[in-house]
C-alpha atoms as a PDB file:
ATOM      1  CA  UNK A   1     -22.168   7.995  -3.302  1.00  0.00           C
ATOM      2  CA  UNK A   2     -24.360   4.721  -4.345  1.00  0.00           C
ATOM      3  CA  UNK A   3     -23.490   1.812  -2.068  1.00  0.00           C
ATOM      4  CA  UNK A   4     -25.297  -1.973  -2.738  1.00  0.00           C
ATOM      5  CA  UNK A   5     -27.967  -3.295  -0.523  1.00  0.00           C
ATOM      6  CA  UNK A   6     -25.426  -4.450   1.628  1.00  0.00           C
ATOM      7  CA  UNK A   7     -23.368  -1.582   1.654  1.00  0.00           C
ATOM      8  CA  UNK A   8     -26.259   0.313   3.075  1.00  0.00           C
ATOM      9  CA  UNK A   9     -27.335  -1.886   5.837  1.00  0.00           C
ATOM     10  CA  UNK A  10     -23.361  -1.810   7.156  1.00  0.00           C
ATOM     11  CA  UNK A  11     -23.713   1.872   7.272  1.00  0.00           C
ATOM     12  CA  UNK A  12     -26.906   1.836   9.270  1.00  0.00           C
ATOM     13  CA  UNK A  13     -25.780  -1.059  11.291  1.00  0.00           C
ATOM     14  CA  UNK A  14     -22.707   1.766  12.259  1.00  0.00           C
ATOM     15  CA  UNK A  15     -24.509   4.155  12.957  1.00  0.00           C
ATOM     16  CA  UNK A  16     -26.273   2.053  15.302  1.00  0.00           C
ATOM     17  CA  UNK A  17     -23.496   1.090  17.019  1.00  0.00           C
ATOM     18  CA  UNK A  18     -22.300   4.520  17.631  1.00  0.00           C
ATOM     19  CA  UNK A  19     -25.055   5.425  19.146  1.00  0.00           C
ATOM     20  CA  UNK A  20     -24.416   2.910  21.383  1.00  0.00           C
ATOM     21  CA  UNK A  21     -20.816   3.859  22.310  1.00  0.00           C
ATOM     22  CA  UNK A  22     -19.455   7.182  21.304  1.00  0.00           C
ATOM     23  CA  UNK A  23     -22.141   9.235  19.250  1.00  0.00           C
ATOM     24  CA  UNK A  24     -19.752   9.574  16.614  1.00  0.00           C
ATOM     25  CA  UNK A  25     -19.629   7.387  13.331  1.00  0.00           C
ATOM     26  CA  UNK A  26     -16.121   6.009  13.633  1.00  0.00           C
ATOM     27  CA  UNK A  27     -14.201   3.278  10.943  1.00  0.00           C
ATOM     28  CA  UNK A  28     -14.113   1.093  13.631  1.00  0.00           C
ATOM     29  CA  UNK A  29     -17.924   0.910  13.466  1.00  0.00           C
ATOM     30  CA  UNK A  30     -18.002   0.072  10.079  1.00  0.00           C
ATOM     31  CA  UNK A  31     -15.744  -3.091  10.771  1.00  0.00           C
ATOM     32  CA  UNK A  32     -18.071  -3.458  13.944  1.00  0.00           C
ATOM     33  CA  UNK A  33     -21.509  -3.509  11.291  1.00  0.00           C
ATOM     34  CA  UNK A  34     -19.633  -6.014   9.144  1.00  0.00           C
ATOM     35  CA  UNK A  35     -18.598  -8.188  11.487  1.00  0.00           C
ATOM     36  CA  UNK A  36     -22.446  -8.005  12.656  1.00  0.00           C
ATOM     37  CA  UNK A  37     -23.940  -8.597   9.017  1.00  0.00           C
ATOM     38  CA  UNK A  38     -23.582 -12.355   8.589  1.00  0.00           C
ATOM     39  CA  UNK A  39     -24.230 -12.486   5.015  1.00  0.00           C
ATOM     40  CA  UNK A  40     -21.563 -13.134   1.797  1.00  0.00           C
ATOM     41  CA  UNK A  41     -18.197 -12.581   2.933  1.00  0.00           C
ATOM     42  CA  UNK A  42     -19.028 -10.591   6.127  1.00  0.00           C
ATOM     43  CA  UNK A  43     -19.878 -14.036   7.572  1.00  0.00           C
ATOM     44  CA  UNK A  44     -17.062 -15.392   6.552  1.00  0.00           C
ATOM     45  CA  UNK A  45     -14.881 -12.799   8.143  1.00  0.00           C
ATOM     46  CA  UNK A  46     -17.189 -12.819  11.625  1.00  0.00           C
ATOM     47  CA  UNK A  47     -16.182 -16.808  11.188  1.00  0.00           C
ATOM     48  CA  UNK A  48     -13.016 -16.200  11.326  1.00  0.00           C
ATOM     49  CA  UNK A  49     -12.692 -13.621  13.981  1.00  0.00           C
ATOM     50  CA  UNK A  50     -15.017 -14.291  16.300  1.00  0.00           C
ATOM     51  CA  UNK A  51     -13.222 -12.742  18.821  1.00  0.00           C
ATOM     52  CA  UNK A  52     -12.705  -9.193  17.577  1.00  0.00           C
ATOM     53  CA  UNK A  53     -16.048  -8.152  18.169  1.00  0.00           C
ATOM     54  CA  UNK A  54     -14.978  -7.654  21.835  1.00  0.00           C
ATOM     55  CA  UNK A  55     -11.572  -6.596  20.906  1.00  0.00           C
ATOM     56  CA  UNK A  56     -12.642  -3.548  18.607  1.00  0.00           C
ATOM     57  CA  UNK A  57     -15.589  -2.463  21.887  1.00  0.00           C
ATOM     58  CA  UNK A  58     -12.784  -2.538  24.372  1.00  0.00           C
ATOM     59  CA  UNK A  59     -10.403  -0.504  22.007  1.00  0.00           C
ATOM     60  CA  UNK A  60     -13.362   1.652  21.326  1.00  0.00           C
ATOM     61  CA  UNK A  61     -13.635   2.424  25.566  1.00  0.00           C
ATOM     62  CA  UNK A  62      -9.770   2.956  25.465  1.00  0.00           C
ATOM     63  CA  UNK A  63      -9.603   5.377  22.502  1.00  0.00           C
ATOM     64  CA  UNK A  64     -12.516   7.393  22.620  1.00  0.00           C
ATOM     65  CA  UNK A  65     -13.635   7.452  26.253  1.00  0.00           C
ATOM     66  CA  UNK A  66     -11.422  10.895  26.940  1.00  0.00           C
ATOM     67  CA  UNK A  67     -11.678  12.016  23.536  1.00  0.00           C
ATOM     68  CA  UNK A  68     -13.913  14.565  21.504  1.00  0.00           C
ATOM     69  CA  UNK A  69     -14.160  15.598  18.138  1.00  0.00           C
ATOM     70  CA  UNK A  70     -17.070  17.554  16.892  1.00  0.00           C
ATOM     71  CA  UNK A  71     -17.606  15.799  13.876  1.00  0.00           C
ATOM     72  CA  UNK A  72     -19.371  16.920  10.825  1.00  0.00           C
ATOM     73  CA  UNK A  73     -22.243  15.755   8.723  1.00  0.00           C
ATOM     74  CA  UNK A  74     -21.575  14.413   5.084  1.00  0.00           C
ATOM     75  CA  UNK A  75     -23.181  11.653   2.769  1.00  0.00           C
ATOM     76  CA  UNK A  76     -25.037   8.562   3.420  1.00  0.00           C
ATOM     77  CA  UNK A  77     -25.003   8.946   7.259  1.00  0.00           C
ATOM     78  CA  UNK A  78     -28.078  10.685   9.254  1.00  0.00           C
ATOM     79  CA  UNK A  79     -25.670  11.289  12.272  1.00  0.00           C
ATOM     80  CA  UNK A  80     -22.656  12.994  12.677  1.00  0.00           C
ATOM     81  CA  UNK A  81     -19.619  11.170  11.757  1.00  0.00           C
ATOM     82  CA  UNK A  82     -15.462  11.534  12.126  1.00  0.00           C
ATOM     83  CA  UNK A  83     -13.427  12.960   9.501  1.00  0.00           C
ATOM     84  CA  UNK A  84     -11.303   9.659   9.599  1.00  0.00           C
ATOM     85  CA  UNK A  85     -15.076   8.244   8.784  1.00  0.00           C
ATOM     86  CA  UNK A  86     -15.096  10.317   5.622  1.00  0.00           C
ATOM     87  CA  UNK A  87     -11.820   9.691   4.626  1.00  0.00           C
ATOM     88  CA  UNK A  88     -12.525   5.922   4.384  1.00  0.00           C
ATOM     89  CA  UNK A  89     -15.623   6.780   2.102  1.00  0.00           C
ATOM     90  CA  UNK A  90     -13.956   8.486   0.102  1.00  0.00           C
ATOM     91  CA  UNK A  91     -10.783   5.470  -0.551  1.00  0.00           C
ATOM     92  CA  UNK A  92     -13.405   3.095  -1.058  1.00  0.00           C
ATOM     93  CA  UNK A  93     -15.142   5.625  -3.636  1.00  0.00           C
ATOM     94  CA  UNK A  94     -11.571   5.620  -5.120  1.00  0.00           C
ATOM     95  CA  UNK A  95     -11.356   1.777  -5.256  1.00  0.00           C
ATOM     96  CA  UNK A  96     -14.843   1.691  -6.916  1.00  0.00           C
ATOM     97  CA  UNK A  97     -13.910   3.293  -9.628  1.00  0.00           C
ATOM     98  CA  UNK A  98     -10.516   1.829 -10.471  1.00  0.00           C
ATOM     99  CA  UNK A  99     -12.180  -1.088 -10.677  1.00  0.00           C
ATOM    100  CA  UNK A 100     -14.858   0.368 -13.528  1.00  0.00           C
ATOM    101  CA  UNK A 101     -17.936  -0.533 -10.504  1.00  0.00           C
ATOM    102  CA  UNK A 102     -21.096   1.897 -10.122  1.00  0.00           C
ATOM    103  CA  UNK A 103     -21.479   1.183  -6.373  1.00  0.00           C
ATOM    104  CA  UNK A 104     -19.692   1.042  -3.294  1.00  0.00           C
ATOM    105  CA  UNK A 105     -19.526  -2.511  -1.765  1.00  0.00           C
ATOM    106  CA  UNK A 106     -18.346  -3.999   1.557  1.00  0.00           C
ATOM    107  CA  UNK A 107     -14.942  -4.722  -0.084  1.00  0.00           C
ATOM    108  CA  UNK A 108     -14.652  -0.877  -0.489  1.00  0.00           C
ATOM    109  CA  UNK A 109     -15.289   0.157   2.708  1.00  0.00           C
ATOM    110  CA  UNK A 110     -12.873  -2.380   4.143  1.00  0.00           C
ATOM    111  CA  UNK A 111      -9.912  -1.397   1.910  1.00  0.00           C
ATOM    112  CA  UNK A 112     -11.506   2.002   2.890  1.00  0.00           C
ATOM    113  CA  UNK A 113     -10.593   1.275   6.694  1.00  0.00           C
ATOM    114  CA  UNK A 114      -7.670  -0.867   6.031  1.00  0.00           C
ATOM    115  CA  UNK A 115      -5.821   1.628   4.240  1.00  0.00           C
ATOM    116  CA  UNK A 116      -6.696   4.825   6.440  1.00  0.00           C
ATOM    117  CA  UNK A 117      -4.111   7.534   7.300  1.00  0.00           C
ATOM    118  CA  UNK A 118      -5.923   7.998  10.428  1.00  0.00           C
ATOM    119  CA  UNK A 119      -4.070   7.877  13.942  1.00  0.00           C
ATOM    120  CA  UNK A 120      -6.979   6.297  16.377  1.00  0.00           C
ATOM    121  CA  UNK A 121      -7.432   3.828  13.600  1.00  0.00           C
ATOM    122  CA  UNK A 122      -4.989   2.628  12.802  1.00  0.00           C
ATOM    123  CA  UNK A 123      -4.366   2.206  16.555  1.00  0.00           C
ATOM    124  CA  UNK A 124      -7.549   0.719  17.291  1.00  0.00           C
ATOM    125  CA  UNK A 125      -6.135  -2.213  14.491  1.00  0.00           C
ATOM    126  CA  UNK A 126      -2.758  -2.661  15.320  1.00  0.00           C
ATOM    127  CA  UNK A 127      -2.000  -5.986  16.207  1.00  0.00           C
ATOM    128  CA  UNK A 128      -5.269  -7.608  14.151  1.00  0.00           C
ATOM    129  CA  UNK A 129      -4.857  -9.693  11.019  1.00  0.00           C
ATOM    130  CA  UNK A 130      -5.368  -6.768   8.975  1.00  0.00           C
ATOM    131  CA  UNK A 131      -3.668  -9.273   5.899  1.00  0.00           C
ATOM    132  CA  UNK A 132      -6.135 -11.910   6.710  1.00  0.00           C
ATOM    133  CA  UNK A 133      -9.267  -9.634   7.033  1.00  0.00           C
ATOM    134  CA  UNK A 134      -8.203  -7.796   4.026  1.00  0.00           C
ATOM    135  CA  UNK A 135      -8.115 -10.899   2.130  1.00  0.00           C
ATOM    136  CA  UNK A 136     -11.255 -12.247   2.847  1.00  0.00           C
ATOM    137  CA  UNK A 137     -13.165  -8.707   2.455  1.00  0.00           C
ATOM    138  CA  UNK A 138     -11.420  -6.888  -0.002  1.00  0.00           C
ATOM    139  CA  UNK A 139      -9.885  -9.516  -3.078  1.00  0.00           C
ATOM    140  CA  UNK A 140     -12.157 -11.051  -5.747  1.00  0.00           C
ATOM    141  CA  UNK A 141     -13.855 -14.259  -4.448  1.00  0.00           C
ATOM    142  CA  UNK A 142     -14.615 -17.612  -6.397  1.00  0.00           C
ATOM    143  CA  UNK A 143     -18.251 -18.197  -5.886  1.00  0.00           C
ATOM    144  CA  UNK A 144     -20.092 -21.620  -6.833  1.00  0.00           C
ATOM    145  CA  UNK A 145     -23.909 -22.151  -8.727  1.00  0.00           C
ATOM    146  CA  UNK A 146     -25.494 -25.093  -8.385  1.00  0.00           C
ATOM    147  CA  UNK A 147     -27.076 -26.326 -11.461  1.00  0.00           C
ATOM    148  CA  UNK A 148     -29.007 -29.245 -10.889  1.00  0.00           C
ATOM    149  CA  UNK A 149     -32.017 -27.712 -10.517  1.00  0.00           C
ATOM    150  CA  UNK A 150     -31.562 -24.507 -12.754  1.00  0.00           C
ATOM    151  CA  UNK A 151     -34.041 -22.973 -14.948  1.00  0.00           C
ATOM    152  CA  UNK A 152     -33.986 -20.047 -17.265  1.00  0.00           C
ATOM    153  CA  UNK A 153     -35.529 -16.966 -15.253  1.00  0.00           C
ATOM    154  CA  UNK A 154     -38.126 -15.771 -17.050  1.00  0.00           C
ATOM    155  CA  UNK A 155     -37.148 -11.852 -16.446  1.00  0.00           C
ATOM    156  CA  UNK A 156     -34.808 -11.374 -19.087  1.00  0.00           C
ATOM    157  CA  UNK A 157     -33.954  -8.377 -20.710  1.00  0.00           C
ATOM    158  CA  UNK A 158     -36.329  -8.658 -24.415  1.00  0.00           C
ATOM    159  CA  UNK A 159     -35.236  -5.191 -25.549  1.00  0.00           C
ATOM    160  CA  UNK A 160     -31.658  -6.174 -26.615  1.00  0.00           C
ATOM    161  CA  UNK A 161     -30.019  -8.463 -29.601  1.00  0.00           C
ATOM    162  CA  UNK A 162     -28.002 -11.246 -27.838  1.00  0.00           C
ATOM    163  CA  UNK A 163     -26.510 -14.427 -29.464  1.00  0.00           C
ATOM    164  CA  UNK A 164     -23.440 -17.185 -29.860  1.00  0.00           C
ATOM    165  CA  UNK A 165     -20.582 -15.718 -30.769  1.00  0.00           C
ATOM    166  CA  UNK A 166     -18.961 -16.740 -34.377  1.00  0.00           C
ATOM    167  CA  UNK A 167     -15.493 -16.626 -35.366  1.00  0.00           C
ATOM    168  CA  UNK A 168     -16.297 -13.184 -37.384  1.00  0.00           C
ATOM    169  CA  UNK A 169     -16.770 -11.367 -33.975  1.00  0.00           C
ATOM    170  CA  UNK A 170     -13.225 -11.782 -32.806  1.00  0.00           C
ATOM    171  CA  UNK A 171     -11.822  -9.000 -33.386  1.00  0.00           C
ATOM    172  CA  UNK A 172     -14.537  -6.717 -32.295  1.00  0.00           C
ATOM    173  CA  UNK A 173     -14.735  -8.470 -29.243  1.00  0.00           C
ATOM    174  CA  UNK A 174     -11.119  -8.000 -28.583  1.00  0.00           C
ATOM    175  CA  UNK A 175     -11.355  -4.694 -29.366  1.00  0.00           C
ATOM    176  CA  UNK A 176     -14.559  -4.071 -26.779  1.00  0.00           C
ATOM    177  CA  UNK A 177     -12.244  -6.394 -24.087  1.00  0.00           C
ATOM    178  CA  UNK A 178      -9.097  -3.814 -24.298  1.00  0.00           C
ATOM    179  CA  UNK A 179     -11.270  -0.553 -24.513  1.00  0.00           C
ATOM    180  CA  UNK A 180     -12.968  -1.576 -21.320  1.00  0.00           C
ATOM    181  CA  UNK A 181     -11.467  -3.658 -19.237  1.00  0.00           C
ATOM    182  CA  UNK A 182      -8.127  -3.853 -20.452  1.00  0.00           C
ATOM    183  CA  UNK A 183      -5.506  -6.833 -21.376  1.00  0.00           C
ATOM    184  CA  UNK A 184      -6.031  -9.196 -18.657  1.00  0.00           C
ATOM    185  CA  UNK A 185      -8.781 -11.468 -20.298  1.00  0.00           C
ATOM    186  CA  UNK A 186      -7.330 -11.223 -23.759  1.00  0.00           C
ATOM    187  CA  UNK A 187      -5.997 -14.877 -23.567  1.00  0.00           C
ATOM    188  CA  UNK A 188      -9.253 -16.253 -22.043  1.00  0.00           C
ATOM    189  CA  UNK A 189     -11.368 -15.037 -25.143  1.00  0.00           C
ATOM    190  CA  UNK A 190      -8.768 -16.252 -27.684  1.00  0.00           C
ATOM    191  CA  UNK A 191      -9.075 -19.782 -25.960  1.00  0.00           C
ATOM    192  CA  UNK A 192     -12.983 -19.448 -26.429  1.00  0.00           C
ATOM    193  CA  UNK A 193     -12.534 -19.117 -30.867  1.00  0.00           C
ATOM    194  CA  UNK A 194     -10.899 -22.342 -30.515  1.00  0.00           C
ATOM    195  CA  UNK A 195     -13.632 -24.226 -30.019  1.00  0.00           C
ATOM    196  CA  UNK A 196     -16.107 -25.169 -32.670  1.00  0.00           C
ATOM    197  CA  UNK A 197     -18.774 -23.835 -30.893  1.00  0.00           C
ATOM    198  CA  UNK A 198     -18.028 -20.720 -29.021  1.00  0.00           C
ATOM    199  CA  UNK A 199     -18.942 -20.693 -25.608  1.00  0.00           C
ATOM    200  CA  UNK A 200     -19.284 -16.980 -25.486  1.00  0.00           C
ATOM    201  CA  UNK A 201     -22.604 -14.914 -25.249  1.00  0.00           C
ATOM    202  CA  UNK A 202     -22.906 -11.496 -27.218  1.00  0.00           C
ATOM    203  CA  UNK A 203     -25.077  -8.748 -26.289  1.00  0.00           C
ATOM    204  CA  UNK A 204     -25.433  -6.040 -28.907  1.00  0.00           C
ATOM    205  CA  UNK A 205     -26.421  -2.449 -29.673  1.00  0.00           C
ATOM    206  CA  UNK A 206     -26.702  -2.005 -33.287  1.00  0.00           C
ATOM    207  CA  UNK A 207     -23.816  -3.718 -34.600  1.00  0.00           C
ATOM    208  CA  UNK A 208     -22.100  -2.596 -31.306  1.00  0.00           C
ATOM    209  CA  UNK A 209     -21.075  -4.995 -28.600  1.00  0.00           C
ATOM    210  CA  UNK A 210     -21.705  -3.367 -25.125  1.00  0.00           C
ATOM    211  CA  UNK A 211     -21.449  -7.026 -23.182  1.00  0.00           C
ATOM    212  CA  UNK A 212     -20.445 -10.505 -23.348  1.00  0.00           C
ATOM    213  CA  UNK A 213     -19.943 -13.639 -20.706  1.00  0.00           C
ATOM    214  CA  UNK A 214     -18.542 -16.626 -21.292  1.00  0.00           C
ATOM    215  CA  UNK A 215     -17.556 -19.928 -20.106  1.00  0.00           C
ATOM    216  CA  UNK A 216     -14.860 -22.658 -20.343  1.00  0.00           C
ATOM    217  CA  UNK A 217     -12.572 -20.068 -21.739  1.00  0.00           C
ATOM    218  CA  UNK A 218     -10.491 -19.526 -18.596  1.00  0.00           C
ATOM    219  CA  UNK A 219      -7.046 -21.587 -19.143  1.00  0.00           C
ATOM    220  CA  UNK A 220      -9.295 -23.894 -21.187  1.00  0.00           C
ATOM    221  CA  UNK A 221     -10.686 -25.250 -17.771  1.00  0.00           C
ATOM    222  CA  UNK A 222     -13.830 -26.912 -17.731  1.00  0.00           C
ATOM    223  CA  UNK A 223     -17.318 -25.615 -15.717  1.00  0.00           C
ATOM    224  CA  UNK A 224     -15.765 -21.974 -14.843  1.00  0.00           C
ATOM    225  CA  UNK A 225     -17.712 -19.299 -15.273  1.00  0.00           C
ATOM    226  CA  UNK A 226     -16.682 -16.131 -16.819  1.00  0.00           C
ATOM    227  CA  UNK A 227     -14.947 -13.720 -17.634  1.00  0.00           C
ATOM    228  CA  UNK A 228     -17.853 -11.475 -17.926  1.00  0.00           C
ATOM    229  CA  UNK A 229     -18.262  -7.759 -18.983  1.00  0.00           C
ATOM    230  CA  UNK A 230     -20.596  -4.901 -20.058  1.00  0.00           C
ATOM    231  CA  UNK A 231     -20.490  -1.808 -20.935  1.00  0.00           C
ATOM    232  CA  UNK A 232     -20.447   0.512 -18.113  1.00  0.00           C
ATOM    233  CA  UNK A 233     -23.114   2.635 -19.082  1.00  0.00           C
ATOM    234  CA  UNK A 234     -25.669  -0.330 -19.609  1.00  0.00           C
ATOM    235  CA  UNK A 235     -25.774  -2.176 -16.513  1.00  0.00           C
ATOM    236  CA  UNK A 236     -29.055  -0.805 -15.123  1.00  0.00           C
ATOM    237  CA  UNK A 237     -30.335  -2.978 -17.751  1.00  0.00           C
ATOM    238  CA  UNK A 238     -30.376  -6.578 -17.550  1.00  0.00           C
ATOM    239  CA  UNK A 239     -27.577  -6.817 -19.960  1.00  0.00           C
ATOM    240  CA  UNK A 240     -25.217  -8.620 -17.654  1.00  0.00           C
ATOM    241  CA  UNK A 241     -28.445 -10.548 -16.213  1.00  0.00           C
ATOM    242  CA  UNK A 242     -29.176 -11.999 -19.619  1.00  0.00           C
ATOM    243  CA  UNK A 243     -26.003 -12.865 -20.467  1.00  0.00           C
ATOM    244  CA  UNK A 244     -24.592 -14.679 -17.106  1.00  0.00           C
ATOM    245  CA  UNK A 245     -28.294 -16.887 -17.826  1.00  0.00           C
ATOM    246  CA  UNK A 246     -27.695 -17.539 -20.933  1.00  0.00           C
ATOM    247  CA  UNK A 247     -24.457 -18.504 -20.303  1.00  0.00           C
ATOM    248  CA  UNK A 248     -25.669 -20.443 -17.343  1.00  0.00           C
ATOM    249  CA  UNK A 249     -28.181 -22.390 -19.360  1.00  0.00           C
ATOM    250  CA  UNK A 250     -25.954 -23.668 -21.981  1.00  0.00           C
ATOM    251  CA  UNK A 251     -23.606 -24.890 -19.236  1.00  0.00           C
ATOM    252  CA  UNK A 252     -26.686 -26.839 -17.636  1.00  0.00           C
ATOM    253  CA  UNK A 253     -27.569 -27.868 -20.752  1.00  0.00           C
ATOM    254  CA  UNK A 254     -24.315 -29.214 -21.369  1.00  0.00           C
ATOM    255  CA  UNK A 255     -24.530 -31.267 -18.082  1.00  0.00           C
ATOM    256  CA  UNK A 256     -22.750 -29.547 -15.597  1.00  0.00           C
ATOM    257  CA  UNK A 257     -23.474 -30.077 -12.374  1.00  0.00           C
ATOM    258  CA  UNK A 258     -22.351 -26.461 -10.762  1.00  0.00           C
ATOM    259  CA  UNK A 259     -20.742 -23.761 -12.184  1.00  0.00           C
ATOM    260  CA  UNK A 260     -17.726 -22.154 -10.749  1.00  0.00           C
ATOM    261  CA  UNK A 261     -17.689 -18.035 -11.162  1.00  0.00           C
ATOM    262  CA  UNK A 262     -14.055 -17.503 -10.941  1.00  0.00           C
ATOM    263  CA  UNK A 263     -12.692 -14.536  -9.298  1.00  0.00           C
ATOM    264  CA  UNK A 264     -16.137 -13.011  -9.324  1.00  0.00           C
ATOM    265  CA  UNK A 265     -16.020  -8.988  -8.724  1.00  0.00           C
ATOM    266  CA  UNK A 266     -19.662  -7.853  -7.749  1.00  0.00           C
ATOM    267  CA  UNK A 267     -20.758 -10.746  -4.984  1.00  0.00           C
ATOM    268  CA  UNK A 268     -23.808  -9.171  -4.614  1.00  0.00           C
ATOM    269  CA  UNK A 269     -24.606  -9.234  -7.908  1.00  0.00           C
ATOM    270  CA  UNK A 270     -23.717 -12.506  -8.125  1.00  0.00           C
ATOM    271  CA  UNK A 271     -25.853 -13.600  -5.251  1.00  0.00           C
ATOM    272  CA  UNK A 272     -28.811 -12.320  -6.316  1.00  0.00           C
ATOM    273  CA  UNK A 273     -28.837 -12.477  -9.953  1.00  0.00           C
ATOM    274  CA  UNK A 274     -28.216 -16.635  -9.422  1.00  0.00           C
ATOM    275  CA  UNK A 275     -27.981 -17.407  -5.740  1.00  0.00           C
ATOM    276  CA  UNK A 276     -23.775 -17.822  -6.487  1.00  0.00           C
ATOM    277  CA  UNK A 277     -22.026 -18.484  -2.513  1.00  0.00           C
ATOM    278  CA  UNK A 278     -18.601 -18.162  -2.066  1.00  0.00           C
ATOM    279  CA  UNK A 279     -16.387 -20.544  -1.833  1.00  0.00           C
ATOM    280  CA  UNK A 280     -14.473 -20.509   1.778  1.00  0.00           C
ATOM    281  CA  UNK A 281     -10.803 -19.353   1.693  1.00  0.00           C
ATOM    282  CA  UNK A 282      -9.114 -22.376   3.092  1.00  0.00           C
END
């Protein structure tokens, strides 16, 4: 299992807190770790809760004061941990790849805990806004890029062909669109060959597309970001860097003040690749 940099620090930060209370990694502690993060939509969720810090400690005392489980060793954790704990890897492993992603994030492990079988649990949550926290965690977020200050990064990957697209690449883009991610941005891309100049970025392989981003293209609106896609086999490469720049660029260029990245999937990606923050739920 590969998690993101924030994936990893939530584990540690759980393991931490077991230490602290029951010498067992627990689901509960991974909640506990996100709630203690404070970064991307973690803060968000400790924003909104602040109160079930102490909630999920006192449930902890009441659930596993009396109760012992030997617990076994298995993946990313250097302690022991439950078998409900590896159950939740393993649904958010599940999750990652319905969704096409290489690494577990801190949306996975919440659906992860949200969704567990496990008794203790799904005791320890009964009663919480497990809707709520699900939906701030766990769905795509809009995230927002401020432009007025933007500049092309100089670390751009050099090694592959990108350009506009023209009306020629329609089809093959469609084509690349349904083979990998399926029918659900179909409409967005046809909107983007009706304008006169395209505001879609190719990346190529030969005469192959493996990635594209666009702009503008989403129900025609103006100054969203995206859809964006590449190949899944590619994306250790700057492939998806390049192209969300380039994209970026021509939308600074154009005069937009911020760009909005609609419904963005990888946050972390997003944050680092162009300091994106998402946009509160109201």
């Amino acid at each position: 299992m590969k998690f993101t940099n924030r994936g990893q620090r939530i584990l540690q930060n759980a393991e931490a807190v077991a230490r602290q209370t029951t010498g067992l990694v627990y689901p509960v502690h991974l909640l506990l770790a996100m709630l203690e993060e404070k970064t991307g939509v973690c803060a968000e969720l400790e924003r909104n809760y602040p109160e079930i810090k102490e909630v999920l400690h006192a449930r902890i005392e009441a659930e596993y004061k009396r109760y012992s489980e030997e617990g076994i060793h298995f993946g990313p954790f250097t302690m022991k941990a439950s078998e409900a704990t590896r159950e939740v890897l393993e649904i958010a492993e599940q999750r990652m790849h319905r969704y096409g992603q290489l690494v577990i994030n801190e949306g996975h492990l919440a659906d992860g805990i949200f969704r567990s079988t496990d008794p203790k649990t799904r005791e320890i949550l009964k009663g919480l806004d497990v809707e709520g926290m699900h939906h701030i965690v766990c769905t795509a977020r809009d995230m927002v890029v401020h432009l007025r200050n933007y500049t092309l990064p100089s670390e751009l990957n050099t090694q592959t062909t990108f350009r506009r697209a023209q009306p020629l690449d329609h089809a093959a883009l469609i084509d690349f669109v349904k083979t990998h991610f399926g029918a659900g941005w179909l409409e967005s891309i046809d909107n983007g060959f009706t304008y006169e100049e395209i505001p879609i970025f190719l990346a190529f392989e030969g005469e192959n597309i493996i990635g594209f981003a666009s702009f503008d293209v989403t129900r025609n609106r103006k100054g969203i970001f995206g859809p964006m896609g590449t190949q899944k086999t590619i994306r250790s490469h700057k492939v998806g860097y390049t192209l969300l720049h380039l994209a970026l660029n021509e939308m600074n260029d154009i005069g937009y003040e911020y760009a909005v990245l609609g419904e963005a999937g990888p946050l972390e990606f997003y944050e680092k690749a162009c300091g994106a923050v998402v946009i509160p739920k109201s």
